[in-house]
Protein backbone atom coordinates (compact mmCIF):
# COMPACT_ATOMS: atom_id res chain seq x y z
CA UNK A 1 48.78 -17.00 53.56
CA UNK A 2 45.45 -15.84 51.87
CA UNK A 3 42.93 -13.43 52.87
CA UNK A 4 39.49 -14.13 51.58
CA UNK A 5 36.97 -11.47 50.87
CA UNK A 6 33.37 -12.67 52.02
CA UNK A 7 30.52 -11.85 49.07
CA UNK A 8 26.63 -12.11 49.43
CA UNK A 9 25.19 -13.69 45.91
CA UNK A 10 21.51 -13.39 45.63
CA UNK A 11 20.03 -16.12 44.05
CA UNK A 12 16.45 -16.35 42.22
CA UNK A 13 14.50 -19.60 41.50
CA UNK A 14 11.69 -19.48 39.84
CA UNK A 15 9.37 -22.43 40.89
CA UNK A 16 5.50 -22.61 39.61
CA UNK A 17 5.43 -19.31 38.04
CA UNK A 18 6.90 -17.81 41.36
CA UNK A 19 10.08 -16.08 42.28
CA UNK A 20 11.99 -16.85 45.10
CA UNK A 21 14.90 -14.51 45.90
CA UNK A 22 17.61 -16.49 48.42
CA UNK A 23 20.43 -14.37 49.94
CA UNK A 24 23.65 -16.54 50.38
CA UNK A 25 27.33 -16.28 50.43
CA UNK A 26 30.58 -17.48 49.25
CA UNK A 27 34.12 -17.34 49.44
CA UNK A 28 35.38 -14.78 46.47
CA UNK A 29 37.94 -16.55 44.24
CA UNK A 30 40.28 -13.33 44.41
CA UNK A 31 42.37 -13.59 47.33
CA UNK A 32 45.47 -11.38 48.31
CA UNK A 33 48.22 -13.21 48.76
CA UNK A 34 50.55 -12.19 51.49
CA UNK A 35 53.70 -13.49 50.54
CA UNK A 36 55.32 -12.29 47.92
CA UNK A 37 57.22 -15.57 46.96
CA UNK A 38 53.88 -17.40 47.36
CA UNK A 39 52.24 -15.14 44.71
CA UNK A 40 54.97 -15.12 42.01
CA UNK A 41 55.70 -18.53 41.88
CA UNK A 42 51.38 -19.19 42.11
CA UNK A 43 51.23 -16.47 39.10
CA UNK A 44 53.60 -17.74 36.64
CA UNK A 45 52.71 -21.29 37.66
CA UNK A 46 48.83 -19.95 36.41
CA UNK A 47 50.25 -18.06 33.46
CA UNK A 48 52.31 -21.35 31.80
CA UNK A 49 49.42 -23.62 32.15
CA UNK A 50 47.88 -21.85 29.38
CA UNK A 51 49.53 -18.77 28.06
CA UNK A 52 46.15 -17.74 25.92
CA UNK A 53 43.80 -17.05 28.55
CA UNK A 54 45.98 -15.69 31.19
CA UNK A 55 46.40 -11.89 32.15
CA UNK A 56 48.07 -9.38 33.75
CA UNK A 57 46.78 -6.36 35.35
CA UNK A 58 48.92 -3.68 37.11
CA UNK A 59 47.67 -0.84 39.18
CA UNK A 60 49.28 1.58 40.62
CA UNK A 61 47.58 4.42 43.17
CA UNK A 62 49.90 7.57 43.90
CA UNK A 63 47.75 8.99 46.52
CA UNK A 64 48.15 6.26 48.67
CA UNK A 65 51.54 4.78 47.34
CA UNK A 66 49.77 1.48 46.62
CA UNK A 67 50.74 -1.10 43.85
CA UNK A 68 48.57 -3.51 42.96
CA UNK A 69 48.73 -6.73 40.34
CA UNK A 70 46.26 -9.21 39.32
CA UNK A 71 46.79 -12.32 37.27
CA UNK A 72 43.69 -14.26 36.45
CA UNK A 73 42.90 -16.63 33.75
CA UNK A 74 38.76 -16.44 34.24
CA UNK A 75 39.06 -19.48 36.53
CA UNK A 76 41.73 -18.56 39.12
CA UNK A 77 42.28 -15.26 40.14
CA UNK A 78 45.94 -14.34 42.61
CA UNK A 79 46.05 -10.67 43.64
CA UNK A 80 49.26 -9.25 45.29
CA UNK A 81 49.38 -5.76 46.69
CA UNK A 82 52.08 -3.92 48.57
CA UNK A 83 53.05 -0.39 49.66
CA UNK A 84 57.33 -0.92 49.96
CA UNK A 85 59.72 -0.22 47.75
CA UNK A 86 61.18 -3.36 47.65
CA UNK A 87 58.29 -4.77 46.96
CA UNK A 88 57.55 -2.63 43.78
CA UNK A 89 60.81 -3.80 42.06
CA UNK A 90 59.99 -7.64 42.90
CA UNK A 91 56.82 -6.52 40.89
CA UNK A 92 58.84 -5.09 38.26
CA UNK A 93 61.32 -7.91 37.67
CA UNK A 94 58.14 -10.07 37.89
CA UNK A 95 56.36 -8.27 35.23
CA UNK A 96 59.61 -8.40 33.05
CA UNK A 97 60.06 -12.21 33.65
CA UNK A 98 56.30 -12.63 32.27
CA UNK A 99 57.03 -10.39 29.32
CA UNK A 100 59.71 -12.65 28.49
CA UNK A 101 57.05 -15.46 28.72
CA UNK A 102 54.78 -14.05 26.36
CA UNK A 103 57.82 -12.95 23.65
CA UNK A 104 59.59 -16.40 23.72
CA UNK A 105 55.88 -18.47 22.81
């Protein structure tokens, strides 16, 4: 399951020497997936399309136990973020299994 975030883009046109400001909104293209099997297999699916353009981010937050990771490749961007244990040594042997990605290429 993904959770969208709702954004507000303001857009300007500029017609006859005039500026028109238009407030809109989209869907932002970084969800947070829920699952955690839906994310990994979503994230290294994104990472071996192209290897080159893809990254990893990992944050973790100690005040608040929180561990977040981001994989994006500029065009797609899968967030996962959790707050168990468990959880946090998925992440690990995730981050290890991309690591082995990048060293084998």
């Amino acid at each position: 399951m993904i959770r969208h975030v709702l954004a507000f883009v303001f857009l300007c046109v500029v017609e006859s020497g005039r500026a028109c400001i238009f407030l809109t909104y989209c869907i932002k293209t970084m969800p947070y997936l829920t699952s955690w099997d839906e994310f990994s297999k979503a994230a290294e699916r994104l990472y071996l399309s192209d290897p080159s353009k893809a990254r990893v981010v990992l944050k973790y937050r100690h005040c608040d136990g929180t561990m977040k990771i981001k994989v994006t490749d500029d065009v797609r961007c899968l967030q996962y973020k959790t707050e168990h244990a468990q959880d946090m040594k998925k992440l690990e042997k995730f981050n290890s299994t991309l690591m082995r990605h990048m060293v084998s290429k």
